[in-house]
Protein backbone atom coordinates (compact mmCIF):
# COMPACT_ATOMS: atom_id res chain seq x y z
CA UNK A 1 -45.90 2.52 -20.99
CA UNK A 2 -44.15 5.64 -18.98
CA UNK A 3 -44.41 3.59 -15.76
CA UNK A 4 -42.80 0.65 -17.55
CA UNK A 5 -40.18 2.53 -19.18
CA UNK A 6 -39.53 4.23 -15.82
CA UNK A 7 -38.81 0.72 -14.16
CA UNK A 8 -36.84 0.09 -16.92
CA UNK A 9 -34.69 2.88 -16.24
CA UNK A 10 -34.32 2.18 -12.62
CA UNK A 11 -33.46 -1.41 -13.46
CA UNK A 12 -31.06 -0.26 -15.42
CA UNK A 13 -29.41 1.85 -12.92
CA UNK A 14 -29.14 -0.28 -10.33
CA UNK A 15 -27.11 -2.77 -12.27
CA UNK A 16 -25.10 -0.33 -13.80
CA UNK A 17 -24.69 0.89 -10.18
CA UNK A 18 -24.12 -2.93 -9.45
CA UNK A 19 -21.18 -3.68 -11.96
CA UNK A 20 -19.33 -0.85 -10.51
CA UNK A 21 -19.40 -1.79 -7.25
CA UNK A 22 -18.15 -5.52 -8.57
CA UNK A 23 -15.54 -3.92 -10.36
CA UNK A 24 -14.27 -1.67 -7.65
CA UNK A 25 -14.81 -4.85 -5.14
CA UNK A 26 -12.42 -6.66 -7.63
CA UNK A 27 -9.31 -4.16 -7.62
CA UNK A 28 -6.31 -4.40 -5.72
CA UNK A 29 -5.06 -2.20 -3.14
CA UNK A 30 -2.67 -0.42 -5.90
CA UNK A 31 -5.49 0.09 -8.24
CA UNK A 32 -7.84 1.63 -6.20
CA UNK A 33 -4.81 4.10 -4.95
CA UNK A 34 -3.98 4.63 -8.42
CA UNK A 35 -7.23 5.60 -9.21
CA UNK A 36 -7.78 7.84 -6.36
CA UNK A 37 -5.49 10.21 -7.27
CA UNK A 38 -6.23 13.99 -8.87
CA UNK A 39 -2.75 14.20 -9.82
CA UNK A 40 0.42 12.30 -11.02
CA UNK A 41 2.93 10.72 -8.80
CA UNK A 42 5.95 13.11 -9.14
CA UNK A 43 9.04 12.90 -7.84
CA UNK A 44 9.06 16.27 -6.09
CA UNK A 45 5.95 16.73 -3.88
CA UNK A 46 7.41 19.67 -1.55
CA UNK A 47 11.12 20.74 -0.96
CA UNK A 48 13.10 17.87 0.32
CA UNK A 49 10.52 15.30 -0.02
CA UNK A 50 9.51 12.47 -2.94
CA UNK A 51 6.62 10.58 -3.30
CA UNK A 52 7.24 7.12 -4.33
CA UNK A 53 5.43 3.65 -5.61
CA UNK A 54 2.25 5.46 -5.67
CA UNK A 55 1.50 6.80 -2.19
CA UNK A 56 4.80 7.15 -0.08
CA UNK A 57 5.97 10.63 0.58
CA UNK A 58 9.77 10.15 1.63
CA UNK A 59 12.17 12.32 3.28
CA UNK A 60 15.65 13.26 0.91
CA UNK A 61 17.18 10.33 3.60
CA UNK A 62 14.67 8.00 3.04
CA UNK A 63 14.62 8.25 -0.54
CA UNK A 64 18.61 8.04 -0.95
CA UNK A 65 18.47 5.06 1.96
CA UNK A 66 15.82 3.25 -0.28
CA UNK A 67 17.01 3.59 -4.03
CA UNK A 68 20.37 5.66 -4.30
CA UNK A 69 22.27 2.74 -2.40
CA UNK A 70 20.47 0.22 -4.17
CA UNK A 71 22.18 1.55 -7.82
CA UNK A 72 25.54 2.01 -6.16
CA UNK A 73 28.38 -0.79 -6.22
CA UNK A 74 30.89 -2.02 -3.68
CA UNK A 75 32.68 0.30 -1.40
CA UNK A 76 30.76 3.37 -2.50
CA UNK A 77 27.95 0.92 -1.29
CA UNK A 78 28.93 0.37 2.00
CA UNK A 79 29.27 3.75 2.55
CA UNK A 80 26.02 5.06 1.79
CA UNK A 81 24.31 2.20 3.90
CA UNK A 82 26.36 3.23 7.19
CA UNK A 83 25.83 7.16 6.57
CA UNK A 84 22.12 6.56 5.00
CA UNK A 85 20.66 3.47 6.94
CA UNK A 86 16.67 3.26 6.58
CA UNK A 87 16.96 1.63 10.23
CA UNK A 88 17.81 5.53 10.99
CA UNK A 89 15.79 7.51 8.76
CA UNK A 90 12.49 5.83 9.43
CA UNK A 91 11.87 7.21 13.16
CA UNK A 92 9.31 4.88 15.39
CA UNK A 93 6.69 6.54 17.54
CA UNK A 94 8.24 7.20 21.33
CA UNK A 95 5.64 5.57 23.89
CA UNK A 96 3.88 3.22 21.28
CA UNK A 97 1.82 6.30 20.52
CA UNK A 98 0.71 7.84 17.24
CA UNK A 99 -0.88 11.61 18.17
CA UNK A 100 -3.39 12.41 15.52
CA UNK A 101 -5.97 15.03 14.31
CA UNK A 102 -8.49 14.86 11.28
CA UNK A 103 -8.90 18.16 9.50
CA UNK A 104 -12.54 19.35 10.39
CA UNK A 105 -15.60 19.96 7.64
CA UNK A 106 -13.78 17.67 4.57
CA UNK A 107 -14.86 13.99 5.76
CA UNK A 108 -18.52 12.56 6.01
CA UNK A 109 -19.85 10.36 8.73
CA UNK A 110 -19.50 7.44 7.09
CA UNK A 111 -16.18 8.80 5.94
CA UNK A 112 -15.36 8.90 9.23
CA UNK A 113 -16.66 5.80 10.22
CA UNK A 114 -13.66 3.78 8.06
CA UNK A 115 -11.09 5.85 9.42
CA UNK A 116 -12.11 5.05 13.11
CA UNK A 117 -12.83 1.57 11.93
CA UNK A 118 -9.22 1.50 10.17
CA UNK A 119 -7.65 2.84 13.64
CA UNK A 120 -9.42 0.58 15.57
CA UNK A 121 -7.82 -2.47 13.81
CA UNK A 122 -4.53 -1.40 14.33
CA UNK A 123 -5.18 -0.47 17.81
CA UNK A 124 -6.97 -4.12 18.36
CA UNK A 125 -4.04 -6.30 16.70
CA UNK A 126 -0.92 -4.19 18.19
CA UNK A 127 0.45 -1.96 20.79
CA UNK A 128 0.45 1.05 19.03
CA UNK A 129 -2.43 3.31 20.38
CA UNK A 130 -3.79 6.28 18.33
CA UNK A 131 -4.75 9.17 20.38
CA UNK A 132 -5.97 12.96 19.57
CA UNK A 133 -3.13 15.15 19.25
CA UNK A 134 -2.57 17.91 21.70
CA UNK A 135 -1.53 21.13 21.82
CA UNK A 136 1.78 19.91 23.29
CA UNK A 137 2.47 17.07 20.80
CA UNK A 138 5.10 19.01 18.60
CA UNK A 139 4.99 15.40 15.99
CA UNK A 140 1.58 14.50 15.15
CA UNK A 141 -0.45 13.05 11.52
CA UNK A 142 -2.89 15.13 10.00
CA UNK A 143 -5.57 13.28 8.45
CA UNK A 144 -6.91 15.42 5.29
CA UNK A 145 -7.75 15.47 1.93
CA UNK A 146 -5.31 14.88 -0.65
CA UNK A 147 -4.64 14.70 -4.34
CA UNK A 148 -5.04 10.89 -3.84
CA UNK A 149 -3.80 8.48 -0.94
CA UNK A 150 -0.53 9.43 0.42
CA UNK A 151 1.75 8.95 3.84
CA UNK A 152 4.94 10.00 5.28
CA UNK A 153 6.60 6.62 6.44
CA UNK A 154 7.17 6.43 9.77
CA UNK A 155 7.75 9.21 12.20
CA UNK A 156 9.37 12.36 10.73
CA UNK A 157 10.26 15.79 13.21
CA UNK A 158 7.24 17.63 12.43
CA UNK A 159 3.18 17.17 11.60
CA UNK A 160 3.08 15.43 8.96
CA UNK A 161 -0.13 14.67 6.61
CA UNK A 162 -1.96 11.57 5.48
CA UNK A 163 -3.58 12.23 2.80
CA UNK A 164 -7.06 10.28 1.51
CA UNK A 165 -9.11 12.13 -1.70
CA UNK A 166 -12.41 10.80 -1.67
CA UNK A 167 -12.23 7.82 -3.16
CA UNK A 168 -9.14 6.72 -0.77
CA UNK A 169 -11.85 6.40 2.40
CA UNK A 170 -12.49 3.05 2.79
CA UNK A 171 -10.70 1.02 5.51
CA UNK A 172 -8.48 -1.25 3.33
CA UNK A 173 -6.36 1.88 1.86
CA UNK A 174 -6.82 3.57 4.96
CA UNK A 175 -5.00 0.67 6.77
CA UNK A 176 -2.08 0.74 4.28
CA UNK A 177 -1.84 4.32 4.70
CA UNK A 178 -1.70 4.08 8.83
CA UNK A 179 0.70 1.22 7.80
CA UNK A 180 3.48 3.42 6.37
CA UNK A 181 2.36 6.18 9.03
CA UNK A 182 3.60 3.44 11.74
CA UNK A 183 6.36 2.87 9.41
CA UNK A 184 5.80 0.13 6.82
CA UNK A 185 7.10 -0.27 3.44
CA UNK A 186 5.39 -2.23 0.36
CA UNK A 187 6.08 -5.96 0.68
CA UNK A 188 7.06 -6.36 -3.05
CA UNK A 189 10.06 -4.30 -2.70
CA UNK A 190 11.68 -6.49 0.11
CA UNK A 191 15.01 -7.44 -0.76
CA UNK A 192 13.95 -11.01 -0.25
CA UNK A 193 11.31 -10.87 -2.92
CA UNK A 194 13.01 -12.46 -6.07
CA UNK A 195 12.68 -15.50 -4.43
CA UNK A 196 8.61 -15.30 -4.13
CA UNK A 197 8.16 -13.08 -6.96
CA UNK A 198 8.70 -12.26 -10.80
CA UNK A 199 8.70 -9.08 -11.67
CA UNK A 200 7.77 -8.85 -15.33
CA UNK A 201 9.46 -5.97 -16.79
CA UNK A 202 8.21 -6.82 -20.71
CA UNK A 203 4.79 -5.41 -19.34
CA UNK A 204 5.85 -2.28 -17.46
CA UNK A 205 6.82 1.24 -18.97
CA UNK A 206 10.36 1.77 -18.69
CA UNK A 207 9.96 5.21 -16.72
CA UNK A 208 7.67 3.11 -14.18
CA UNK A 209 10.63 0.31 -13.30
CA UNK A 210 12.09 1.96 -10.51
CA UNK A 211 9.29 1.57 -8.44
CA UNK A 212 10.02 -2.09 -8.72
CA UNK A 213 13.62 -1.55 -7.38
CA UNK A 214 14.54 -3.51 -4.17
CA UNK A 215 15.27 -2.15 -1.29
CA UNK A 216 19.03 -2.90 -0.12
CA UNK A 217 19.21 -5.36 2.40
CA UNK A 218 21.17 -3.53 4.64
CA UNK A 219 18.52 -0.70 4.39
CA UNK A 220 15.15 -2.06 5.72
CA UNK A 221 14.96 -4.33 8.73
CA UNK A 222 12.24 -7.23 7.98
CA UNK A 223 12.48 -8.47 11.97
CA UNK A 224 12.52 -12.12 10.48
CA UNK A 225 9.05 -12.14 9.59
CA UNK A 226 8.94 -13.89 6.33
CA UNK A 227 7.80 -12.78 2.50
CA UNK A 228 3.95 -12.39 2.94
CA UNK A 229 1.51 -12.57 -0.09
CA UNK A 230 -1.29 -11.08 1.62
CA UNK A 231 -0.18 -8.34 3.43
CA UNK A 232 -1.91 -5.25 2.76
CA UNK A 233 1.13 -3.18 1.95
CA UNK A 234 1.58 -5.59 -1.16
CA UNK A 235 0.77 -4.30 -4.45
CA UNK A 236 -1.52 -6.38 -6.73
CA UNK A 237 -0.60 -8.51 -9.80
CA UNK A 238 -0.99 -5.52 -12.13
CA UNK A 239 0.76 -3.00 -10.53
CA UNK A 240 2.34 -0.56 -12.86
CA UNK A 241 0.89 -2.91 -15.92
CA UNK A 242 0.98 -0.71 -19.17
CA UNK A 243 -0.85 -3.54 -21.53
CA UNK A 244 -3.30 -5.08 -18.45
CA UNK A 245 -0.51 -8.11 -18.39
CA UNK A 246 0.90 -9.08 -14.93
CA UNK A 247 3.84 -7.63 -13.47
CA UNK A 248 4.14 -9.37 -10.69
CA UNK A 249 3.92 -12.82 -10.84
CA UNK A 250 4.10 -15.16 -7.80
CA UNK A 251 6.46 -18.06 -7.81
CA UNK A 252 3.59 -19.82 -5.65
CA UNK A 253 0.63 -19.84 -8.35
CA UNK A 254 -2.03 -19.90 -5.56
CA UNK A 255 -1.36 -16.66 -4.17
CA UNK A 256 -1.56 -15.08 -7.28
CA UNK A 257 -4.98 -13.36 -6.41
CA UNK A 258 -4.14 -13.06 -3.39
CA UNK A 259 -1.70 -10.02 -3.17
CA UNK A 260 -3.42 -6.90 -3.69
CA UNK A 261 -5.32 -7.28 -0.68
CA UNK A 262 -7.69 -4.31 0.49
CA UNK A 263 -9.39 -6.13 3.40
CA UNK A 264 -7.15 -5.49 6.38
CA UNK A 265 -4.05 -6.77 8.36
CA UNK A 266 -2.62 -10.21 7.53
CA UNK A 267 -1.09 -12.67 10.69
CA UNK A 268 2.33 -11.28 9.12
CA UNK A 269 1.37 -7.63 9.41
CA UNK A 270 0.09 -7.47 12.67
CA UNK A 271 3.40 -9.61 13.68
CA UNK A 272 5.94 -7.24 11.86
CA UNK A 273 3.82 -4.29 14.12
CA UNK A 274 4.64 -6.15 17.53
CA UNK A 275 7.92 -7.04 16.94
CA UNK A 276 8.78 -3.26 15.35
CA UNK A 277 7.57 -1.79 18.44
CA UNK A 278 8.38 -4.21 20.87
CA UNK A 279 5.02 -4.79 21.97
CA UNK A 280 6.31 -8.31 24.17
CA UNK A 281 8.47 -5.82 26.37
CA UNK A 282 6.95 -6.39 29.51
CA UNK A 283 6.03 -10.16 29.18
CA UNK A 284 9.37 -11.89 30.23
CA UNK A 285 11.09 -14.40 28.34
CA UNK A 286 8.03 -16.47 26.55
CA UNK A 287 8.86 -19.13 23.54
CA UNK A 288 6.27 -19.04 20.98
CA UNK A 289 5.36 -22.18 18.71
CA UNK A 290 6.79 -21.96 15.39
CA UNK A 291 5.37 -19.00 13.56
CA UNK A 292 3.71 -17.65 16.76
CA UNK A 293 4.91 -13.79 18.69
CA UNK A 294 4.13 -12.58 21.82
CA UNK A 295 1.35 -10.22 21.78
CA UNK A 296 0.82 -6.89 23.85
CA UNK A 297 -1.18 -9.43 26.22
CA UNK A 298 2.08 -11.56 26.79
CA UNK A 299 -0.41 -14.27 25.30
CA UNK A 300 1.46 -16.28 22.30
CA UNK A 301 -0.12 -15.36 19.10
CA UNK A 302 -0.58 -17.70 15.72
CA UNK A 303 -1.95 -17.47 12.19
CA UNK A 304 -5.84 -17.70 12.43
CA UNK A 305 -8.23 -14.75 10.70
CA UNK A 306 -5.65 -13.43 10.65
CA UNK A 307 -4.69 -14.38 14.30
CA UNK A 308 -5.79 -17.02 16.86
CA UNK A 309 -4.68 -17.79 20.40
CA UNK A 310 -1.78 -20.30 19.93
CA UNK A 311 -2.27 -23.89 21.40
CA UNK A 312 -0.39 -24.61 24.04
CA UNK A 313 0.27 -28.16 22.84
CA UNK A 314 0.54 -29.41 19.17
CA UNK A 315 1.48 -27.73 16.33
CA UNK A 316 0.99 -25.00 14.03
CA UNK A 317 0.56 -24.68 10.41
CA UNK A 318 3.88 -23.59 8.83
CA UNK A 319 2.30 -22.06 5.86
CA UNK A 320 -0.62 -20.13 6.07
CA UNK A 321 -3.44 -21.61 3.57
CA UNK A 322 -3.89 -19.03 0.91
CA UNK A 323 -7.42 -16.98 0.80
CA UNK A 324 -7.95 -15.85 -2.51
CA UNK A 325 -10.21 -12.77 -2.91
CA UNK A 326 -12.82 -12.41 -6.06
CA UNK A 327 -10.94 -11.14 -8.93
CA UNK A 328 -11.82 -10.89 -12.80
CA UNK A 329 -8.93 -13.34 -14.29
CA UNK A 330 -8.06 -10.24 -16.57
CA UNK A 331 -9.25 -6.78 -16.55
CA UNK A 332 -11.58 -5.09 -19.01
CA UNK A 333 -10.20 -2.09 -20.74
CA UNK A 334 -11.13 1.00 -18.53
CA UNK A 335 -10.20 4.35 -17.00
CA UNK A 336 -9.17 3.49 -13.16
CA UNK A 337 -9.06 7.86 -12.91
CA UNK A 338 -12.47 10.16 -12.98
CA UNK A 339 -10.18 12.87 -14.69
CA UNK A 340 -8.96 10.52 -17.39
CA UNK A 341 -11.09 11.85 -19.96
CA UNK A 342 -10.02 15.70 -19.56
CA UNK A 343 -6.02 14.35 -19.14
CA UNK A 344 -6.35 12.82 -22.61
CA UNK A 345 -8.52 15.57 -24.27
CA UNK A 346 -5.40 17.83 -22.97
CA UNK A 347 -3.04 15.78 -24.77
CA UNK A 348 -1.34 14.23 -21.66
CA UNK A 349 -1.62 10.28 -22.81
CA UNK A 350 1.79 9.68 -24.60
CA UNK A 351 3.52 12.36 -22.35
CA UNK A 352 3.23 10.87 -18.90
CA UNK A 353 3.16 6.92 -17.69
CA UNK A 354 0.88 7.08 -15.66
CA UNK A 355 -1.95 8.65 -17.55
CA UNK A 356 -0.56 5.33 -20.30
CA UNK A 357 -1.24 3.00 -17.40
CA UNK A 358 -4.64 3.64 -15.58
CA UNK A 359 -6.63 5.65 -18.32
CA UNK A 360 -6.59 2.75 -21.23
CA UNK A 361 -9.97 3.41 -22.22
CA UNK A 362 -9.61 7.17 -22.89
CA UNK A 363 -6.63 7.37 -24.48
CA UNK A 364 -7.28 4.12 -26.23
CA UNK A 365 -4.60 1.70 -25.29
CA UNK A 366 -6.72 -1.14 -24.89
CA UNK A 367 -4.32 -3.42 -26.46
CA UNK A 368 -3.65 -6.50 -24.72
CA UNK A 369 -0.35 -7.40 -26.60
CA UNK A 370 2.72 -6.63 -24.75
CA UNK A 371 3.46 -3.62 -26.99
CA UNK A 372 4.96 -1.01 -24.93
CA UNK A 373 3.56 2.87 -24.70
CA UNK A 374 5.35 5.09 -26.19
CA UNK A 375 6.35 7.85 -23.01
CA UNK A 376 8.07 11.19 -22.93
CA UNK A 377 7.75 11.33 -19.26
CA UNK A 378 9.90 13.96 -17.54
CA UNK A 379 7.53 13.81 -14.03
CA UNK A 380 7.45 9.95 -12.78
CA UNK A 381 10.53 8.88 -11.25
């Protein structure tokens, strides 16, 4: 009977261990971010800096390029664009070259393994090389470990950290992270997005709306590459959700599980790179087929998985076909935080939004009416 009850118990724990890894396989790239953290996402993070929509760490510029301008009106408009322009504030790599180090004795092998792996797809897809930083690079990232996952975006006059607790190492976040590193910002904040997305406010806090905000158009520079569902700087579905509704709802209904993606660079991603960094600069004047770029190879580059040589005759699918990735239609009630428990034994769930938000299950909001939580929340911007 021991030996049976013994196999019982490792039966047991191996599909426990099993619906874990479903559920973890089923987040989004926000959720898993979210749920990385050891902290909340203030406003303040160090003097002169903000962190933002979960993982960005901005500069004073940035942040008044990005949301001040956006609030403003007419003249007093214009005139924070021209002195506060995004175009200026977020600084591109010189050379095509991000110098890097990673902080000895905090990451595993396998840890490491995902970062290199995450490098190596940028690297692959673009002309952006990552290299060791020296001792004469005076602007260089510092991979660490962090209170959750966090980048500066783009290049900014000093070392600068990218931060990945231990639940951030996997190559999906760490490919977002590089992303804002290179100098990306989250797809669902484009100023084009209305016309792809809803934003559902009735299901997000009120203290947690500004990280829907657009960014002015005059303030980020899209390069003409169009509104893309499965980049892996866009947020999921339930981004921000404080009753596990939607709160972003595409206009297209077949992308719907599709943004959130943690897999790796989509066609548009690895397009917005070449064209951001000029990657076609030594390749002449070459035409493209519709959606096509010219790649660091001077080769013409289409939408494949996630990119295929282009054909040199025929045509090329206008719209990429949607992959959708395995998702639960709704979530069950759970904590998406291993500290949500001692948060809400400390009192913290009707004080701060995002404790409301990601630790349902402990502080027992798992209501799925669109009732909102009741905040008091002095730290989330």
């Amino acid at each position: 009977m021991k030996f049976v009850d013994l196999k019982s118990q490792v039966l047991l724990h191996v599909i426990l261990m099993a619906s874990q890894l479903i559920q973890v396989s089923c987040r989004s790239i926000d959720e898993l971010i979210a749920g990385a953290s050891s902290g909340f996402y203030l406003k303040e993070v160090e003097s002169g800096s903000v962190m933002r929509e979960l993982d960005m760490v901005l500069t004073t510029q940035q942040y008044n390029a990005l949301y001040e301008s956006s609030s403003a009106s007419g003249e007093q408009r214009v005139k924070k664009w021209k002195r506060k322009a995004i175009r200026d504030q977020v600084y591109r790599w010189p050379k095509k070259e991000i110098p890097y180090e990673i902080v000895p004795n905090i990451f595993s092998t396998s840890d490491l393994r995902e970062i290199n792996a995450a490098i190596a797809e940028w690297q692959n897809y673009t002309c952006i090389t990552f290299r060791r930083a020296t001792r004469s690079d005076e602007n260089y990232v510092t991979i660490d470990n962090g209170d959750g996952c966090s980048s500066r975006v783009g290049m900014i006059q000093r070392p600068q950290t990218l931060g990945l607790a231990r639940r951030c190492r996997v190559k999906g976040i760490i490919i977002h992270e590089l992303g804002h590193a290179v100098g990306f910002f989250h797809e669902q904040n484009r100023p084009d997005r209305d016309d792809h997305v809803t934003i559902l406010k009735k299901n997000i806090n009120s203290t947690a709306l500004s990280n829907f905000r657009k960014y002015p158009v005059k303030a980020v520079n899209t390069y003409g590459v169009p509104y893309d569902y499965s980049s892996v700087m866009h947020y999921g579905g339930r981004a921000f959700s404080n009753n596990e509704g939607l709160t972003i709802q595409t206009k297209d209904p077949r992308y719907q599980n599709v943004i959130g993606n943690r897999e790796g660079l989509s066609f548009n991603d690895i397009k917005l790179a070449n064209l951001m960094y000029n990657c076609h600069d030594r390749c002449g004047n070459i035409q493209c087929p519709q959606q096509g770029f010219v790649g660091k190879d001077c080769r013409c580059w289409c939408p494949g998985s996630p990119v295929q040589l282009c054909a040199k005759t025929g045509t090329v699918q206008t719209t990429p076909k949607p992959v959708t990735r395995a998702t639960s239609p709704a979530p069950t009630c759970s904590d998406m935080n291993t500290r949500c428990q001692s948060w809400a034994k400390d009192g913290y769930c009707n004080r701060i939004s995002y404790i409301s938000m990601y630790c349902r299950a402990s502080c027992g909001n798992c209501q799925t009416s669109n009732t909102k939580l009741k905040t008091q929340n002095t730290y989330v911007l």
